[in-house]
Protein backbone atom coordinates (compact mmCIF):
# COMPACT_ATOMS: atom_id res chain seq x y z
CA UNK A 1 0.00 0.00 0.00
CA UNK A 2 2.42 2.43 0.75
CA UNK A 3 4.65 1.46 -1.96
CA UNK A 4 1.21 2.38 -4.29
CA UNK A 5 0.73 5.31 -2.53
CA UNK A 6 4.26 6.99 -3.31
CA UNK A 7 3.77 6.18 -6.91
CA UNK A 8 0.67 7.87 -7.12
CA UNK A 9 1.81 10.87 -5.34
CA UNK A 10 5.03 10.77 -7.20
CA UNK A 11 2.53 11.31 -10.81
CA UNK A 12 3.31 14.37 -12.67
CA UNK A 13 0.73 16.97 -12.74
CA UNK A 14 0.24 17.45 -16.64
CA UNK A 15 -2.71 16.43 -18.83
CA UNK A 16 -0.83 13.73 -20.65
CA UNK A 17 0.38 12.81 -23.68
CA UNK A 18 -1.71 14.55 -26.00
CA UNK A 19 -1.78 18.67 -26.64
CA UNK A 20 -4.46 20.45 -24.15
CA UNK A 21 -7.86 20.66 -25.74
CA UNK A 22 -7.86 23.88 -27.33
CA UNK A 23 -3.83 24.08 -28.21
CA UNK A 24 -3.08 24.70 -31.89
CA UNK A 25 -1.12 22.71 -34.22
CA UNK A 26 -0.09 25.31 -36.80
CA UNK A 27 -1.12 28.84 -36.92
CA UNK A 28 -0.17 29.00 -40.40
CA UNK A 29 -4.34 28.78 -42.00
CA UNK A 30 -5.27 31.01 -39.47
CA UNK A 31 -2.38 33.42 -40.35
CA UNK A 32 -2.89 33.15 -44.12
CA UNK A 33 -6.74 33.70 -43.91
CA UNK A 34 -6.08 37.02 -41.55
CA UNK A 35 -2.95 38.51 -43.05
CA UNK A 36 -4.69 40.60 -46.32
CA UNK A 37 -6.43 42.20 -43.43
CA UNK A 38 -3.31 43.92 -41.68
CA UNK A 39 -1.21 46.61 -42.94
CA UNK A 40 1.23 48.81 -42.49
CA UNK A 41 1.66 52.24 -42.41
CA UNK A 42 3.90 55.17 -42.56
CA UNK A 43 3.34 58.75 -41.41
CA UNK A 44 5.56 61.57 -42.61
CA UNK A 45 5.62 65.37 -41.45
CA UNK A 46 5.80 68.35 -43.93
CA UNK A 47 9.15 70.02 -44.81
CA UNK A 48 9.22 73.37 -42.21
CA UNK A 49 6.78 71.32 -39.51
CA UNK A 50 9.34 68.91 -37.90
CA UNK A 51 10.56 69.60 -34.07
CA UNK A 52 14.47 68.31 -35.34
CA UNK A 53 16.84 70.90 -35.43
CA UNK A 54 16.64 73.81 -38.16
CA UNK A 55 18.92 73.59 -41.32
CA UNK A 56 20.24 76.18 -42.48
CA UNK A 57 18.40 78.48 -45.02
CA UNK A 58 18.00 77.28 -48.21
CA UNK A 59 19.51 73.82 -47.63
CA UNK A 60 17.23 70.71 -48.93
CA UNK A 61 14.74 69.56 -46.35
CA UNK A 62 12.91 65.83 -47.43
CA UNK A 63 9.99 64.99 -45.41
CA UNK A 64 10.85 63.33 -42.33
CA UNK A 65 9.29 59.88 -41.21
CA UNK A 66 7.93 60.45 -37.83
CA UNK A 67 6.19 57.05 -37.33
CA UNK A 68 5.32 53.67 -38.26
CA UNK A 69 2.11 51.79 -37.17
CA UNK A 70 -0.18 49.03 -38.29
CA UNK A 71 -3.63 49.47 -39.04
CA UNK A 72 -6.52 46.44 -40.83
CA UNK A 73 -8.89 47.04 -43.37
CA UNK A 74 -12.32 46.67 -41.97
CA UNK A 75 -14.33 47.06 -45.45
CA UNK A 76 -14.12 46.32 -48.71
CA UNK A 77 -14.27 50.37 -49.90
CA UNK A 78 -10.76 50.73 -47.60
CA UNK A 79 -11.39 51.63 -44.47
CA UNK A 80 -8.72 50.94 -41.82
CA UNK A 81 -8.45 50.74 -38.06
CA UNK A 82 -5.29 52.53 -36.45
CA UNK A 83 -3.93 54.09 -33.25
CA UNK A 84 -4.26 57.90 -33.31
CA UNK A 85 -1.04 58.35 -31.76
CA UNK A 86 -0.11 56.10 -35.17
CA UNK A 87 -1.44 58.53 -37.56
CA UNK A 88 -1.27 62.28 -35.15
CA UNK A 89 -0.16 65.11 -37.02
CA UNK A 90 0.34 63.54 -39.99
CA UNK A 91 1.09 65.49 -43.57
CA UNK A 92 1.03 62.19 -45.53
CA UNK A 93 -0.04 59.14 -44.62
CA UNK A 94 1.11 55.74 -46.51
CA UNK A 95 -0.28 52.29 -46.00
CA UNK A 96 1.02 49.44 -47.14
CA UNK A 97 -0.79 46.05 -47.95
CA UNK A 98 0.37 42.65 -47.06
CA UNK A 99 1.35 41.65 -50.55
CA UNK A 100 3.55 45.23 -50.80
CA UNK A 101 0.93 47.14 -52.48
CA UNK A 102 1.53 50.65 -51.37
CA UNK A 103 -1.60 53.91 -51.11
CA UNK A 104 -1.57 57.17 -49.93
CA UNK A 105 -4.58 57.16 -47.51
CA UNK A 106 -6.83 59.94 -46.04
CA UNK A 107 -8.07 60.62 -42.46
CA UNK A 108 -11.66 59.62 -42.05
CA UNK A 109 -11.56 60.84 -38.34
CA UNK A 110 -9.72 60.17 -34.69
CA UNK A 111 -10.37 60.39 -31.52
CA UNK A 112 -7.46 60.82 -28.56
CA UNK A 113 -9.58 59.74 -25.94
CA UNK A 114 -9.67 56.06 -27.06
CA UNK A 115 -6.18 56.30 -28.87
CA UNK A 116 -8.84 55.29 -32.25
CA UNK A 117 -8.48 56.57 -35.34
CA UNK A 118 -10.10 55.11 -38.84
CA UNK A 119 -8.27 56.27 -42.32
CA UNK A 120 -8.72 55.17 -46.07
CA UNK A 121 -7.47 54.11 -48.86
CA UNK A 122 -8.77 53.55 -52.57
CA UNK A 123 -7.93 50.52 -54.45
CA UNK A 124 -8.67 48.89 -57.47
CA UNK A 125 -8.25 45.66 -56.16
CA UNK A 126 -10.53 43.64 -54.09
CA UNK A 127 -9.81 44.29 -50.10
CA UNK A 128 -9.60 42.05 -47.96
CA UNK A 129 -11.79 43.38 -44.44
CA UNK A 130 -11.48 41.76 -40.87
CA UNK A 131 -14.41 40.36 -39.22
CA UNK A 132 -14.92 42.14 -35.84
CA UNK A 133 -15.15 39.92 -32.92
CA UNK A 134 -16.74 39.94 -29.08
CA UNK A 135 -14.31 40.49 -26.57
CA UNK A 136 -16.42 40.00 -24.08
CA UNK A 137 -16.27 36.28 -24.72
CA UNK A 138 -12.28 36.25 -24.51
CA UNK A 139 -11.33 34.79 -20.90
CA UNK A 140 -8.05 34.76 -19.38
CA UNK A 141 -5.88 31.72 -20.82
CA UNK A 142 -7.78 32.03 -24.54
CA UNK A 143 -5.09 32.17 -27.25
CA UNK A 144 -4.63 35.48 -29.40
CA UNK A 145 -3.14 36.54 -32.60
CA UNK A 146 -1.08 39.50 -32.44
CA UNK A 147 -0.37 41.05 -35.97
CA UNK A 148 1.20 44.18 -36.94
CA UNK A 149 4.34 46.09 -38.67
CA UNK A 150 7.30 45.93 -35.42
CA UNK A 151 9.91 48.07 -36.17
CA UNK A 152 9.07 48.61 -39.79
CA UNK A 153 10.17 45.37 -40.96
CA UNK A 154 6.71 44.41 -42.43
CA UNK A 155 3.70 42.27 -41.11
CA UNK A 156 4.49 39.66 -38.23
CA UNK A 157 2.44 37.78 -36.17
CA UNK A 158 2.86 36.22 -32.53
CA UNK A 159 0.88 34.11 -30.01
CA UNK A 160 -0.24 34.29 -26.51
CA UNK A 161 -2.77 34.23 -24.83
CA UNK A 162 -5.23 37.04 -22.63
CA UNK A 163 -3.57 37.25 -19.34
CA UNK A 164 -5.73 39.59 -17.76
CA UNK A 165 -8.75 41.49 -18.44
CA UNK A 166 -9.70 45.06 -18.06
CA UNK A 167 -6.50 46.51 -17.01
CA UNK A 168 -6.50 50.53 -16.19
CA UNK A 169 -3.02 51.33 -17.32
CA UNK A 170 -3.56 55.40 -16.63
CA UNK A 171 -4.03 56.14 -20.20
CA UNK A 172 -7.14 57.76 -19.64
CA UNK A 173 -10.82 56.54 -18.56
CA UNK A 174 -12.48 55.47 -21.74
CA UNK A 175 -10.88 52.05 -22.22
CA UNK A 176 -10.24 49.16 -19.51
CA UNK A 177 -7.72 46.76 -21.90
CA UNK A 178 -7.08 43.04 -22.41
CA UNK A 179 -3.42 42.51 -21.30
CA UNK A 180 -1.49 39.84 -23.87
CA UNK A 181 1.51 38.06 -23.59
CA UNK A 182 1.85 37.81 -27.83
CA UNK A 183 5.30 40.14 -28.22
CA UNK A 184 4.27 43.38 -29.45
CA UNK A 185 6.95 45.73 -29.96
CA UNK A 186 7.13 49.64 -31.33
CA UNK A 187 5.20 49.35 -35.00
CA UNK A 188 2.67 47.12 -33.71
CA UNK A 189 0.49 49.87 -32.48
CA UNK A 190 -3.52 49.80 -34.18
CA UNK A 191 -2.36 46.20 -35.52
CA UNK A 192 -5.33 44.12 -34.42
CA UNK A 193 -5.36 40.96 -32.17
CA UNK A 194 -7.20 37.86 -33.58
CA UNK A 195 -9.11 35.04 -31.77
CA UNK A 196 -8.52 31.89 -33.02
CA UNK A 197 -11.68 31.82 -35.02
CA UNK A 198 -9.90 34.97 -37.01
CA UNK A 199 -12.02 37.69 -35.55
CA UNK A 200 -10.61 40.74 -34.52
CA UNK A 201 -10.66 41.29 -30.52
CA UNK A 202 -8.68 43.99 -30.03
CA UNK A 203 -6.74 46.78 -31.25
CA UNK A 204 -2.92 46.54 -29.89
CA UNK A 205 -2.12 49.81 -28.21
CA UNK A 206 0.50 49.94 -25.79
CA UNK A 207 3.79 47.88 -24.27
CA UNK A 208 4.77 47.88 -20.70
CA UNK A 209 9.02 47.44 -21.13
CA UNK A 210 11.69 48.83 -18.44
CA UNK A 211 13.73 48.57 -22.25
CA UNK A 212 11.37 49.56 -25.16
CA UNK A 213 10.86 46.05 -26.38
CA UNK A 214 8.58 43.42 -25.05
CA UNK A 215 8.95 41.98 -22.06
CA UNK A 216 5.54 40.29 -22.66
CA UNK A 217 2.98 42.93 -21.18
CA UNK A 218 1.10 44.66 -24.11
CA UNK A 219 -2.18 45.83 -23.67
CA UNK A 220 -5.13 45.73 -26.69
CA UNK A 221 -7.98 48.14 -26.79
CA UNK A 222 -11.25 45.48 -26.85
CA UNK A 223 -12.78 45.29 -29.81
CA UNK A 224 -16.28 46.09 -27.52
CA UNK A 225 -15.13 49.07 -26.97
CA UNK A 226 -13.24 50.01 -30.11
CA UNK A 227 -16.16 49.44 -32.63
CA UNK A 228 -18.78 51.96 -31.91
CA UNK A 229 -16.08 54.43 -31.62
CA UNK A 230 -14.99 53.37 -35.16
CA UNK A 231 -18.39 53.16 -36.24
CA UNK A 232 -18.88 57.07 -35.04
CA UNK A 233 -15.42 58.13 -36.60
CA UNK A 234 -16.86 56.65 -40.59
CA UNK A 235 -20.48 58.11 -39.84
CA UNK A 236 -19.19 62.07 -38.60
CA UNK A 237 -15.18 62.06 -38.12
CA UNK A 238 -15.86 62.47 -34.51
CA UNK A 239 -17.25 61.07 -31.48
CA UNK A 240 -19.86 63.00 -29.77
CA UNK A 241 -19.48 62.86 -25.72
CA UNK A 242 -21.66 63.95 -22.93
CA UNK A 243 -20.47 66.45 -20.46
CA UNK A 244 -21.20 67.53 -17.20
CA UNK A 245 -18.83 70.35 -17.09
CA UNK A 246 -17.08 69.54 -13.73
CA UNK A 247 -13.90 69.13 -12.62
CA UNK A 248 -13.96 65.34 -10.06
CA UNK A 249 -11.74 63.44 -8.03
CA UNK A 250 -12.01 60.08 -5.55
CA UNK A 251 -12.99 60.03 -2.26
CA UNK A 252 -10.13 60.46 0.38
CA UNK A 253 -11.91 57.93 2.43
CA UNK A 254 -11.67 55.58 -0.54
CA UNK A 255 -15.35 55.89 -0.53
CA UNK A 256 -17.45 54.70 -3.78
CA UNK A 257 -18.25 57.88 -5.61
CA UNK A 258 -16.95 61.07 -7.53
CA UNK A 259 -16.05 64.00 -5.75
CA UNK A 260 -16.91 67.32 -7.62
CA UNK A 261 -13.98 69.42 -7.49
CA UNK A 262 -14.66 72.63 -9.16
CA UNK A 263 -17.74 73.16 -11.41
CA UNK A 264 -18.04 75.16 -14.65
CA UNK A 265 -19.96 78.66 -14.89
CA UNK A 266 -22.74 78.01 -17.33
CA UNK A 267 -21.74 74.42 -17.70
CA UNK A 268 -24.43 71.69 -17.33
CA UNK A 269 -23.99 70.72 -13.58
CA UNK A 270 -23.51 74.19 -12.60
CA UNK A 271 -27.25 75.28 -14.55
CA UNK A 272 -28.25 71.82 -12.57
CA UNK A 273 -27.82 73.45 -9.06
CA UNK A 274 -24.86 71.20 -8.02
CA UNK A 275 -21.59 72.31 -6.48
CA UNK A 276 -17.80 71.78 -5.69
CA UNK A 277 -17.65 69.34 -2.43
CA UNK A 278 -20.99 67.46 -3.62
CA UNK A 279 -20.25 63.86 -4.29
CA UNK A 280 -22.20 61.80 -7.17
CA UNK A 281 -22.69 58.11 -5.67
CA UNK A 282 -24.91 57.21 -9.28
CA UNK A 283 -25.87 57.70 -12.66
CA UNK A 284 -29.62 56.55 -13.56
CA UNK A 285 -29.79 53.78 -10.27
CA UNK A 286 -26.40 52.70 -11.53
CA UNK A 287 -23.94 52.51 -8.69
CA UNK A 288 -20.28 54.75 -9.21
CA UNK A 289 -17.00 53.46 -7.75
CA UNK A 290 -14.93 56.55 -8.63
CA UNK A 291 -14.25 59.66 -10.90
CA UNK A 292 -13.46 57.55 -13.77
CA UNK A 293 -16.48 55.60 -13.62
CA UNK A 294 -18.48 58.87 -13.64
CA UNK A 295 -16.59 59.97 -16.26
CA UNK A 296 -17.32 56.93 -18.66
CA UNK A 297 -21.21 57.08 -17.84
CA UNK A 298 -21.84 60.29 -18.51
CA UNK A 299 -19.32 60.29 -21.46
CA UNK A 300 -21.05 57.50 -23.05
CA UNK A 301 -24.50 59.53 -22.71
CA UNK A 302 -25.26 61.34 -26.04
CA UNK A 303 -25.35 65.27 -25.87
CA UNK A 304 -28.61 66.95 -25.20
CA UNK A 305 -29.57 63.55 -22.95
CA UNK A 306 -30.83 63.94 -19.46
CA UNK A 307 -29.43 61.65 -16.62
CA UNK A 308 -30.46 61.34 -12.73
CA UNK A 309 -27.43 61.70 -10.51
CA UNK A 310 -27.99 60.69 -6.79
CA UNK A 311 -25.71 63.16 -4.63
CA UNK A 312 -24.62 63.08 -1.20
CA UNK A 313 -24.33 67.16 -0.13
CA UNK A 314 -22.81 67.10 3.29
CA UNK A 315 -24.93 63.85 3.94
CA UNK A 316 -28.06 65.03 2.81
CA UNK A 317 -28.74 62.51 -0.33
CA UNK A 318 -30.92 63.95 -2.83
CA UNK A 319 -31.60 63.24 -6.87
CA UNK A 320 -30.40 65.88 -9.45
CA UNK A 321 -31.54 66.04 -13.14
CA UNK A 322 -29.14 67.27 -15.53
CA UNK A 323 -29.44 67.67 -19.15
CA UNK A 324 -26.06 66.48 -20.76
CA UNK A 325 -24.06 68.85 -22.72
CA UNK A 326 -21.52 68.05 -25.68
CA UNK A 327 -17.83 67.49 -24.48
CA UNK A 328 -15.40 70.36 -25.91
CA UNK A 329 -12.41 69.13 -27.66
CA UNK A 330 -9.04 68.17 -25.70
CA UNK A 331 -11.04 68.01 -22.35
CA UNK A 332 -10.53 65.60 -19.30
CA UNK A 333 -13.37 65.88 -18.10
């Protein structure tokens, strides 16, 4: 007996002999199904625009590269997905297909608040779009295709899997990302991230590296969050976002709720009666764990809507109507 009992405990702990259900053979269908999709592209800034030192008068001054990104089609009339730090202050804008096919493409619209930005190109030939997918369905542990243009060299892909979920990485409060462990390096930024059914959950975004190259953090914006944005950027080259017109902050205590800070003259919550101190604990019955939260809910509320904010004024809790207004450019909040 006990000579059974040390061989049992003495079993490895592994699944066996065969690959874990879900493990992939070869990548290389997947890849070759997804890979029309994914481009590449290069910004360049006007001669007299760039930051680099001045030449002297007269001398010749070529424009400069200032970037290089990814992007994927996501319709057959050449629309593309990108970063808009990719694509920011760009003169001229060239994308680059994955059989080398090169176009000068336009911007369609971006928005800095969700790093999105959609551009477009005009071909002859038949496109190739991507097929959005649900990122709400991707768990921890799933397996991801990375794709994307690192360092210029041209389209690459790498595997990995999610390992975590809605990560705030203090890039701002519109998007909680999926974290991935695929290598994603400089150039990979608005490449998209693939499920293994070829469906694009995410748009890669940002690296976490002590050295500038991965270390195996990189973060994707979800595709559930990326689409309507997208979707707003091809119907009016802009996203329209509600605004309350307040500065906010977190608790001290560590409370749940926003803490108005400072409140605009004229501004929405200011014609609503409410004022700096007050603290918003939720927006329609929904329940708010901190500024950012508030931030999202009443972002996400089109301009000209009306929300119910509960609010705590030196303990006296009482319901506020306010009648959204539309967010400013290049505003925090």
């Amino acid at each position: 007996m006990m000579a059974a009992l040390a061989v049992a405990m003495a079993a490895p702990c592994a699944w066996g002999d065969v690959p874990f259900p879900g493990t992939p053979n070869s990548l290389a269908p997947l890849v070759a199904s997804v890979a029309p999709c994914v481009v590449g592209i290069a910004v360049t800034e006007a001669p007299g625009q760039s930051t680099a030192p001045a030449k002297p008068a007269g001398a010749h001054q070529p424009p400069i590269t200032e970037a290089a990104g990814s992007g994927f089609i996501i319709s057959p009339d050449g629309m593309i997905v990108t970063n808009d730090h990719v694509i920011a202050g760009a003169a001229h804008i060239t994308v680059t297909l994955d059989d080398g096919t090169r176009y000068t493409a336009r911007l369609v619209g971006a928005d800095d608040l969700t790093d999105i930005a959609v551009i477009k190109i005009s071909s002859s030939s038949p496109l190739h779009p991507a097929r959005w997918g649900d990122s709400a369905q991707m768990r921890v542990g799933d397996w991801v295709l990375a794709a994307g243009n690192p360092f210029a060299l041209g389209n690459s892909f790498t595997l990995g899997i999610v390992s975590a979920e809605g990560r705030d990485v203090g890039d701002g409060p519109f998007t909680h990302f999926l974290q991935l462990d695929a290598p994603i390096n400089p150039g990979n930024s608005g490449g998209p991230s693939f499920d293994m059914a070829g469906r694009v959950i995410g748009i890669n975004s940002a690296i976490v590296s002590p050295s500038g190259g991965s270390v195996g953090v990189a973060f994707a914006i979800p595709s559930n969050s990326a689409a309507p944005v997208v979707a707003a950027l091809i119907a009016h080259g802009a996203v329209a976002r509600g605004w309350l017109g307040v500065s906010v902050g977190d608790a001290a205590s560590g409370a749940a709720g926003a803490v108005i800070n400072g409140v605009e003259p004229g501004g929405p919550a200011d014609e609503a009666g409410l004022q700096p101190g007050d603290m918003v604990v939720s927006v329609n019955n929904q329940v708010i764990s901190d500024a950012a939260d508030l931030t999202r809910d009443i972002a996400s509320t089109p301009p000209g809507g009306k929300v119910q904010l509960k609010v705590n004024s030196n303990g006296h809790l009482s319901h506020v109507q306010v009648v959204v207004g539309r967010r400013p450019a290049q505003l925090g909040e």
